[in-house]
N, C-alpha and C. Protein backbone atom coordinates (compact mmCIF):
# COMPACT_ATOMS: atom_id res chain seq x y z
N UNK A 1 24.02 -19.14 -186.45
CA UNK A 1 24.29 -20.48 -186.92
C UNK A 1 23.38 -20.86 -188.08
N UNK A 2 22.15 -20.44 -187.87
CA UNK A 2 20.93 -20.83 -189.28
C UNK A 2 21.44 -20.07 -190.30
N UNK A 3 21.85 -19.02 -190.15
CA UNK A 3 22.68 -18.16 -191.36
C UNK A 3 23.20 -18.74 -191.99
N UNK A 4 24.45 -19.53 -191.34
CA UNK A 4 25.60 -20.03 -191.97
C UNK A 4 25.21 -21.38 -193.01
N UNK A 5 23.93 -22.28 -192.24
CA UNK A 5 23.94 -23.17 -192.80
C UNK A 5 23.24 -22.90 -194.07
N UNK A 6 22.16 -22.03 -193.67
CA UNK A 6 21.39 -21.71 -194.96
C UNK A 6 22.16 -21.03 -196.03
N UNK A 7 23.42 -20.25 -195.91
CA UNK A 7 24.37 -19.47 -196.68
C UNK A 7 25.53 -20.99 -197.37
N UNK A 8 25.83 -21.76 -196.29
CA UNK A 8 26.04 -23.32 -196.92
C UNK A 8 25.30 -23.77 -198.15
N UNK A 9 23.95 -24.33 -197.76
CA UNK A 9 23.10 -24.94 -198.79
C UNK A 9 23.15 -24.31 -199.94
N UNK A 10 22.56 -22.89 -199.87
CA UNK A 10 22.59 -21.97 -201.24
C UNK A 10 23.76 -22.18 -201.98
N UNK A 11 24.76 -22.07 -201.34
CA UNK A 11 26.05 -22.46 -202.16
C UNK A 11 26.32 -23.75 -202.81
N UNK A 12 25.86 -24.54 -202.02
CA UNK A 12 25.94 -25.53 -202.32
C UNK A 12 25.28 -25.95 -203.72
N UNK A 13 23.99 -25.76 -203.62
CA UNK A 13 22.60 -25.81 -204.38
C UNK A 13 23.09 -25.19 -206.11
N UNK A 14 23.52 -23.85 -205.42
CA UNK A 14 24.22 -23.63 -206.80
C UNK A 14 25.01 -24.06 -207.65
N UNK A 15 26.11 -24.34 -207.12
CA UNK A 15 27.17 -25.28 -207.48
C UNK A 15 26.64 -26.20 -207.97
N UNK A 16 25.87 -27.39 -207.51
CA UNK A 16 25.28 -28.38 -207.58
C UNK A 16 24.60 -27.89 -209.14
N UNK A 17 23.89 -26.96 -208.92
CA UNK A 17 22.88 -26.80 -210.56
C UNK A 17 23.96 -26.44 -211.50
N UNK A 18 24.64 -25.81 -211.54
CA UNK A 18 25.89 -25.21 -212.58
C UNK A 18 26.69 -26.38 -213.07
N UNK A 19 26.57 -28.03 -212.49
CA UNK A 19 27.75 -28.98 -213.00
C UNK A 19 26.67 -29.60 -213.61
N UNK A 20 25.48 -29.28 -213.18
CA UNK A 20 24.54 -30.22 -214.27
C UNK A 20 23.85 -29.81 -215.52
N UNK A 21 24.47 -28.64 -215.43
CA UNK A 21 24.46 -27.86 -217.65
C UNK A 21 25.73 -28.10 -217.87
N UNK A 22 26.43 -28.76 -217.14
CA UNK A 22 27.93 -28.93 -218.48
C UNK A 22 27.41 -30.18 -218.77
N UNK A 23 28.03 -30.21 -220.14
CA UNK A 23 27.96 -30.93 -220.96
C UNK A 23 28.13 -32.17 -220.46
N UNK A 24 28.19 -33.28 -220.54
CA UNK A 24 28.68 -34.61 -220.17
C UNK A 24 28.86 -35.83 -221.19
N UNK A 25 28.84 -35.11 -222.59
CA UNK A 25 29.23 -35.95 -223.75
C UNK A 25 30.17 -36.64 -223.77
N UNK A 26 30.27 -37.72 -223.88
CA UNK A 26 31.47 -38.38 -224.25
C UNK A 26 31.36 -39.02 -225.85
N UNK A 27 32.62 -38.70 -226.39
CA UNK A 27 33.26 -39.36 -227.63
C UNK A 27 33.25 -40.58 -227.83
N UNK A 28 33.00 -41.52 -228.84
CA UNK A 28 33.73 -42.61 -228.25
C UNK A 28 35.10 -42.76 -229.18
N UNK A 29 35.56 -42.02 -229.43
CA UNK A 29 36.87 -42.03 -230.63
C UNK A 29 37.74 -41.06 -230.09
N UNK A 30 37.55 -40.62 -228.71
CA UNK A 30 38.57 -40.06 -227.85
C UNK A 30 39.65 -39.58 -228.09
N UNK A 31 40.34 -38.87 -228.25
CA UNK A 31 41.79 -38.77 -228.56
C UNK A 31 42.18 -38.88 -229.83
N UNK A 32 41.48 -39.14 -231.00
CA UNK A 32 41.62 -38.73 -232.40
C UNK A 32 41.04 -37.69 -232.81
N UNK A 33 41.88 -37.32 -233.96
CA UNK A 33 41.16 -36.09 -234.76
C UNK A 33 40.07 -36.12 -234.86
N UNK A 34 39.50 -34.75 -234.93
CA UNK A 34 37.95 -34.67 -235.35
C UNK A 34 37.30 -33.40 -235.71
N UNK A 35 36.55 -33.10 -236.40
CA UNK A 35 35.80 -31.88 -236.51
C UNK A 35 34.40 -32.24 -236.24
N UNK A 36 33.76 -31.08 -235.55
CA UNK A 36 32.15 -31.38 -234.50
C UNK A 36 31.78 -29.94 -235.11
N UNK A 37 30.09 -29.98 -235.17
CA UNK A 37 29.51 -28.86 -235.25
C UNK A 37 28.19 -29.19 -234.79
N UNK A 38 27.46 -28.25 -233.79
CA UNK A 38 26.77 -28.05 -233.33
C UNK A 38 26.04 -27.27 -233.51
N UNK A 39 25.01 -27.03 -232.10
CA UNK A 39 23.91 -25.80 -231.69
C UNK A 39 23.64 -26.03 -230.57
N UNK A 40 23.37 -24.65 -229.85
CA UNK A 40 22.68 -24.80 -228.59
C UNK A 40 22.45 -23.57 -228.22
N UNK A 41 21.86 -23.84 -226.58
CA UNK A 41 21.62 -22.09 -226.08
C UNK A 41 19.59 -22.53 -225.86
N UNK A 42 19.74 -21.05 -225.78
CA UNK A 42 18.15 -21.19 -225.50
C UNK A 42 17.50 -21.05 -224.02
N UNK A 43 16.54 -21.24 -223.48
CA UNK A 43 16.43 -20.92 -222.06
C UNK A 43 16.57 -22.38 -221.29
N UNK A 44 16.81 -23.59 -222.40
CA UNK A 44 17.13 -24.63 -221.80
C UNK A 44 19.04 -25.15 -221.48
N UNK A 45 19.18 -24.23 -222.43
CA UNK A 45 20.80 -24.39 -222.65
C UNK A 45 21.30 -25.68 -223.12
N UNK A 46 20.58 -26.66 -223.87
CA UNK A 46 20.69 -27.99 -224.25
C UNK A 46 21.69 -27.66 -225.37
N UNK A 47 22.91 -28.48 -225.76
CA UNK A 47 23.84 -28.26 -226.85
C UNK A 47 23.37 -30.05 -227.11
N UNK A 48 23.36 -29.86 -228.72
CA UNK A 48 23.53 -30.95 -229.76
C UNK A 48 25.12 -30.64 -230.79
N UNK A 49 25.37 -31.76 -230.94
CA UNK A 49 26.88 -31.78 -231.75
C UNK A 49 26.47 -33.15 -232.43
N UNK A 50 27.46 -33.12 -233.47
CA UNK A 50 27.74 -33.87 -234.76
C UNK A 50 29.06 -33.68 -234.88
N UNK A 51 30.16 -35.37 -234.66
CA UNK A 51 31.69 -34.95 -234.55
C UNK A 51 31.52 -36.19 -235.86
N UNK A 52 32.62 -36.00 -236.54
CA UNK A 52 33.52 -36.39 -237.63
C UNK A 52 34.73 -37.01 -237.28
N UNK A 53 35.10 -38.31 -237.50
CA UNK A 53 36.13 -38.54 -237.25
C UNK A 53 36.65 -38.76 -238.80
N UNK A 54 38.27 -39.33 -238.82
CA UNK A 54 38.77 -39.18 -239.98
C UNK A 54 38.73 -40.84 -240.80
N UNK A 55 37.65 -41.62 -239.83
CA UNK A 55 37.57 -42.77 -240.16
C UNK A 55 35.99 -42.77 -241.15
N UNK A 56 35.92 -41.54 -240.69
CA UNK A 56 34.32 -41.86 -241.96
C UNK A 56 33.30 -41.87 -240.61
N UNK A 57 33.47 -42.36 -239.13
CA UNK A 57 32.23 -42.05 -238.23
C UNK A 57 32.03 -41.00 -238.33
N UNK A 58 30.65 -41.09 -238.12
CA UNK A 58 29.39 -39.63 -237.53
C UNK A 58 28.89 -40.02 -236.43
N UNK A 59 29.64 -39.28 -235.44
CA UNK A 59 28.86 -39.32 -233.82
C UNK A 59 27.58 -38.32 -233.02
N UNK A 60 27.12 -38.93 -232.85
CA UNK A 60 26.33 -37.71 -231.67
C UNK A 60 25.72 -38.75 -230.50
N UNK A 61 26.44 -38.00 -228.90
CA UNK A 61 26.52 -38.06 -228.31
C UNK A 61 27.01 -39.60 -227.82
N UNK A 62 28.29 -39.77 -228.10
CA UNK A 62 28.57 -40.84 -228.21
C UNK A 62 28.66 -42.13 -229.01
N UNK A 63 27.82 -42.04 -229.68
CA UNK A 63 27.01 -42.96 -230.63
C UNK A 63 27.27 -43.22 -231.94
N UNK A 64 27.95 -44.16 -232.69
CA UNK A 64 27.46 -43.79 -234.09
C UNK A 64 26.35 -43.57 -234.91
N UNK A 65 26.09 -42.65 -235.56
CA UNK A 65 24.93 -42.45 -236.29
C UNK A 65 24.90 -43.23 -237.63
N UNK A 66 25.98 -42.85 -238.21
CA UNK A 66 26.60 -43.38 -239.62
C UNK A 66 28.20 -43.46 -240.20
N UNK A 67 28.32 -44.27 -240.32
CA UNK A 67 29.74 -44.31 -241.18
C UNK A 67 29.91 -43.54 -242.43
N UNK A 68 30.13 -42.31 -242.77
CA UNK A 68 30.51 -41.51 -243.95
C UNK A 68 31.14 -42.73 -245.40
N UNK A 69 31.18 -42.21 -246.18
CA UNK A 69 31.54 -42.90 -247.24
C UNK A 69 32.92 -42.12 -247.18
N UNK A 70 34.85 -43.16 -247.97
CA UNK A 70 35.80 -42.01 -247.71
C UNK A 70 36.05 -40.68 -248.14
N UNK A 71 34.97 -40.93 -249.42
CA UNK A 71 35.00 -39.58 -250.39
C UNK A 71 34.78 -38.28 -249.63
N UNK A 72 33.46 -38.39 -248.81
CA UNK A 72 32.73 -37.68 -248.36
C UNK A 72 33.60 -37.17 -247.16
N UNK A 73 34.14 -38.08 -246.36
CA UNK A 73 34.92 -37.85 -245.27
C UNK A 73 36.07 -36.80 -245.54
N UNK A 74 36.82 -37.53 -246.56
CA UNK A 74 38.27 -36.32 -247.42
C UNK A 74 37.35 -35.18 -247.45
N UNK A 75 36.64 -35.39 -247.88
CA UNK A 75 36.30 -33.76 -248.96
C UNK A 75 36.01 -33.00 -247.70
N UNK A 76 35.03 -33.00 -246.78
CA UNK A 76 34.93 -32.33 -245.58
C UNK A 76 36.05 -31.89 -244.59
N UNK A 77 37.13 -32.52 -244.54
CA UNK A 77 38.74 -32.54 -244.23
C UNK A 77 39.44 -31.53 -245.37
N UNK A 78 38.94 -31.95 -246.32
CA UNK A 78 39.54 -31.05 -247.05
C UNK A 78 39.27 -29.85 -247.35
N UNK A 79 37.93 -29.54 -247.26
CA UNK A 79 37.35 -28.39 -247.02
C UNK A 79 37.71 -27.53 -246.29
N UNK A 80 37.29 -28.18 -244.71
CA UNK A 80 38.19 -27.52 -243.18
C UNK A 80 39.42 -26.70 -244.03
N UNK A 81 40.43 -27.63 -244.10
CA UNK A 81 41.61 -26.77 -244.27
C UNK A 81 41.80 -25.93 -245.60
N UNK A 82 41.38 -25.96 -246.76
CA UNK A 82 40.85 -25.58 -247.75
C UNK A 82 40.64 -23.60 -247.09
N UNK A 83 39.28 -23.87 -246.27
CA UNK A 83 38.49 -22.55 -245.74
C UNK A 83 39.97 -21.87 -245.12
N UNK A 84 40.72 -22.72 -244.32
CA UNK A 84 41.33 -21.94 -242.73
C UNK A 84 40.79 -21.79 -242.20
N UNK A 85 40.19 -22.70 -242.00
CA UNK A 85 39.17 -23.04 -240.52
C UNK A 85 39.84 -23.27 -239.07
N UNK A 86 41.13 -23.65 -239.57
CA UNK A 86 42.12 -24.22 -238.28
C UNK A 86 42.40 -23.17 -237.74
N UNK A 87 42.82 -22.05 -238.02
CA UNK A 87 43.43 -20.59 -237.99
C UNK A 87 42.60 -19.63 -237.34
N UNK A 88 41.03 -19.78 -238.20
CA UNK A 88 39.96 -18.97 -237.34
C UNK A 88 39.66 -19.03 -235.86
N UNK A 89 40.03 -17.65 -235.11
CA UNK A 89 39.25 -17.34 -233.94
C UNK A 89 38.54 -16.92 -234.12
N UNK A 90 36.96 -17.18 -233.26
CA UNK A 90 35.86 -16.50 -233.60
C UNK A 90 34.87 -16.76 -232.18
N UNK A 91 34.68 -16.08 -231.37
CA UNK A 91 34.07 -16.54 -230.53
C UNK A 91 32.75 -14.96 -229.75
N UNK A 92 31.37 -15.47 -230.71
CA UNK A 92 31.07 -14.63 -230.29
C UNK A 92 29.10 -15.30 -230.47
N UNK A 93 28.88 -16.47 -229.15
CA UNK A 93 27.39 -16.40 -229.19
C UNK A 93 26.56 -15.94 -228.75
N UNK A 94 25.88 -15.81 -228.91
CA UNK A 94 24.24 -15.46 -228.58
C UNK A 94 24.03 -16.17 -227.34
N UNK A 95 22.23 -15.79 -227.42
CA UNK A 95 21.91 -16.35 -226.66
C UNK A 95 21.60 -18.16 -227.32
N UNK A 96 21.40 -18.27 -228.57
CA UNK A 96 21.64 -19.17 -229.22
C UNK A 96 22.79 -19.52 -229.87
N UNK A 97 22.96 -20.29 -230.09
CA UNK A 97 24.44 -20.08 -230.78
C UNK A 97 24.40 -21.73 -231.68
N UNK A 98 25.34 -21.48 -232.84
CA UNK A 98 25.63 -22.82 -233.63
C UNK A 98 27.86 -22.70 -233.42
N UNK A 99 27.99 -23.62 -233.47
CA UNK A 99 29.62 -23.92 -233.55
C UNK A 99 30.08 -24.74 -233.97
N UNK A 100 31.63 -24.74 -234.50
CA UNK A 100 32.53 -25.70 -235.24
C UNK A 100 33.56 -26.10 -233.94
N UNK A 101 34.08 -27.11 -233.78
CA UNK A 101 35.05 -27.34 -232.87
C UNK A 101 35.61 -28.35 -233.24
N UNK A 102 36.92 -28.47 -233.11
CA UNK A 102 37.45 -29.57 -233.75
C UNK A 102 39.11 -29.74 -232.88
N UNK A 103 39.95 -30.78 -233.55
CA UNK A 103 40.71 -31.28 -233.03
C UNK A 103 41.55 -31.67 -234.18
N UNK A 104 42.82 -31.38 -234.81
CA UNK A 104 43.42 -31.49 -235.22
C UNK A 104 44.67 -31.61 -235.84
N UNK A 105 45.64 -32.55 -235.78
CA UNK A 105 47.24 -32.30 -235.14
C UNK A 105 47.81 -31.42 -234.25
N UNK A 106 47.25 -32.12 -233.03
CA UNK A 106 46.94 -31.44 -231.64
C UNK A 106 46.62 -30.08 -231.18
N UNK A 107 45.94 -29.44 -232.78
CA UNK A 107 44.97 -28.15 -232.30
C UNK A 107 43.67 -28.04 -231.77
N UNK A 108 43.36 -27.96 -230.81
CA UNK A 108 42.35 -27.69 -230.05
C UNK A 108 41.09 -26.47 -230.25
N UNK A 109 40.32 -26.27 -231.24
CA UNK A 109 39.67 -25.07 -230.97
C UNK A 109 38.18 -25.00 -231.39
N UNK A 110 37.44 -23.79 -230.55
CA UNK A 110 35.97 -23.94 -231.00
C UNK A 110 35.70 -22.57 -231.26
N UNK A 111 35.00 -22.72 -232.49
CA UNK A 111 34.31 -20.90 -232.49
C UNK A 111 32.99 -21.39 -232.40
N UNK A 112 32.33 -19.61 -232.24
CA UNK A 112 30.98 -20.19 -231.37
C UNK A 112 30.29 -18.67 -232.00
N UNK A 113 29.14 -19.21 -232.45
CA UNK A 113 28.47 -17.90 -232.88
C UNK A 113 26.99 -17.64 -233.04
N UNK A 114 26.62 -16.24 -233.04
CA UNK A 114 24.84 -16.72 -233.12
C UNK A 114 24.75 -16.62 -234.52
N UNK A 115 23.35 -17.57 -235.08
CA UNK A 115 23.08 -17.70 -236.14
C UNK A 115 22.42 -16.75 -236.77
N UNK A 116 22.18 -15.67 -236.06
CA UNK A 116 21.57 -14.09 -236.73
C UNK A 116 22.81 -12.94 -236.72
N UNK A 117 23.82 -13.20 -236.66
CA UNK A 117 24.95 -12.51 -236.59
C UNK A 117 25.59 -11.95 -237.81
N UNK A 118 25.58 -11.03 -238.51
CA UNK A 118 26.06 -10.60 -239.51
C UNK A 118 27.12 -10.76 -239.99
N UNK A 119 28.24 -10.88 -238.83
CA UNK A 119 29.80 -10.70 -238.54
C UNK A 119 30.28 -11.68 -239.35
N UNK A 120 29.36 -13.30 -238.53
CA UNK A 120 30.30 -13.94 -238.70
C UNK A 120 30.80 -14.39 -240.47
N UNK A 121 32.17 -14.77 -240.08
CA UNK A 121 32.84 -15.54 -241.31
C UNK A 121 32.11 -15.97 -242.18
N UNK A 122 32.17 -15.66 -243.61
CA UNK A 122 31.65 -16.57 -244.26
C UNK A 122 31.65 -17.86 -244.48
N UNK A 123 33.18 -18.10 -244.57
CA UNK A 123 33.70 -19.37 -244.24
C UNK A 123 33.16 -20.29 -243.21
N UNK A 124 32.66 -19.52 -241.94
CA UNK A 124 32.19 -20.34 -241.17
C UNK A 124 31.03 -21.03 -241.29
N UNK A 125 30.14 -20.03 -241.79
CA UNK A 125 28.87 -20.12 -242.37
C UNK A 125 28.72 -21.62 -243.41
N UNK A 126 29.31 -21.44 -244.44
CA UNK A 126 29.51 -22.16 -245.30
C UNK A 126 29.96 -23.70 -245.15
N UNK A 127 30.92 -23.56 -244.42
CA UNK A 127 31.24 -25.28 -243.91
C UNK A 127 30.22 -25.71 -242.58
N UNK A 128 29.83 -24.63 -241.94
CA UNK A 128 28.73 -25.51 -240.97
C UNK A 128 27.38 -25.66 -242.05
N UNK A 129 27.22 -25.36 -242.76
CA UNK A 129 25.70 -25.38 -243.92
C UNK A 129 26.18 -26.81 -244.33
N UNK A 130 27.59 -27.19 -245.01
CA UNK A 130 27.72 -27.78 -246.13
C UNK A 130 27.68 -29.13 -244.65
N UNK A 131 28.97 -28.98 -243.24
CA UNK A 131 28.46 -30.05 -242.87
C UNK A 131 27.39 -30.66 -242.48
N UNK A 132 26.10 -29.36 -242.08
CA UNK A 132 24.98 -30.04 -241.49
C UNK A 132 24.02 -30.59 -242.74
N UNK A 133 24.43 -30.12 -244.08
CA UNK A 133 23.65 -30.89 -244.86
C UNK A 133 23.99 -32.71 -244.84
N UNK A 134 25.44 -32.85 -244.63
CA UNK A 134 25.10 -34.66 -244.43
C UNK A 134 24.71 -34.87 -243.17
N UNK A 135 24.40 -34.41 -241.95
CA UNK A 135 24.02 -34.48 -240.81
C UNK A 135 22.50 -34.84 -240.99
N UNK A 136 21.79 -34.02 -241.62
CA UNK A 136 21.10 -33.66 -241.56
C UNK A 136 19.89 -34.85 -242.73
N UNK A 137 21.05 -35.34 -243.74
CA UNK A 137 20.85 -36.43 -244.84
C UNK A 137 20.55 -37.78 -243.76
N UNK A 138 21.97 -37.78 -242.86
CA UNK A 138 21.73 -38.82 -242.27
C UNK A 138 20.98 -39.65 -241.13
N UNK A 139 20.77 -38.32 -240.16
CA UNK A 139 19.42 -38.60 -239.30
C UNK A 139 18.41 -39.28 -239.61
N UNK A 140 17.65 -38.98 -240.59
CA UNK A 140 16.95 -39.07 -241.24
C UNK A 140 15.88 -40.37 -241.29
């Protein structure tokens, strides 16, 4: 009987630790388009994101950070599809990893990659640089 319960708990315990590294971000622009790019990983497994909506917000973790100017907003939209970013599968991180994920006339997708990776896309490379430079403007 102590078996069972102690073979209970452990299970339990585990379970229990495994729902508390998912993520628990919420959007607040839900259900609209968007393109997000991130990072995470590590021995903490903490993920940070930066989502884009097509209204000019900059979110992280819910929050607005900043309202984009529209120029800035198009051109990053325009970029995305510009690259074929929509099209790219790519899913290959590390133990660290940076990613694009996005949402767009109801495409759903995230590539995920480590940042010492030779492989990846240039393309990918390039639009996560170009978006984390206003990310990165705007924190600030």
């Amino acid at each position: 009987m102590k078996i069972h319960l102690l073979l209970f708990i452990s299970i339990l315990s585990i379970s229990l630790g495994n729902q508390s590294c998912k993520s628990s971000k919420k959007m607040s622009n839900q259900g609209k388009d968007f393109i997000q790019i991130g990072f995470g990983g590590g021995i903490v497994g903490k993920e940070t994101s930066y989502a884009l909506y097509q209204d000019g917000s900059l979110e992280s973790e819910g929050k607005v950070i900043k309202n984009l100017s529209n120029s800035v907003t198009k051109q990053l939209f325009s970029n995305f599809t510009t690259l074929g970013l929509q099209e790219v599968e790519f899913q290959n991180p590390g133990n660290t990893y940076q990613f694009i994920e996005f949402k767009l006339n109801g495409v759903n997708r995230r590539m995920a990659w480590n940042p010492s990776d030779n492989e990846v896309q240039k393309e990918l490379k390039l639009y996560y640089s170009t978006f984390n430079h206003y990310v990165q403007k705007y924190i600030k």
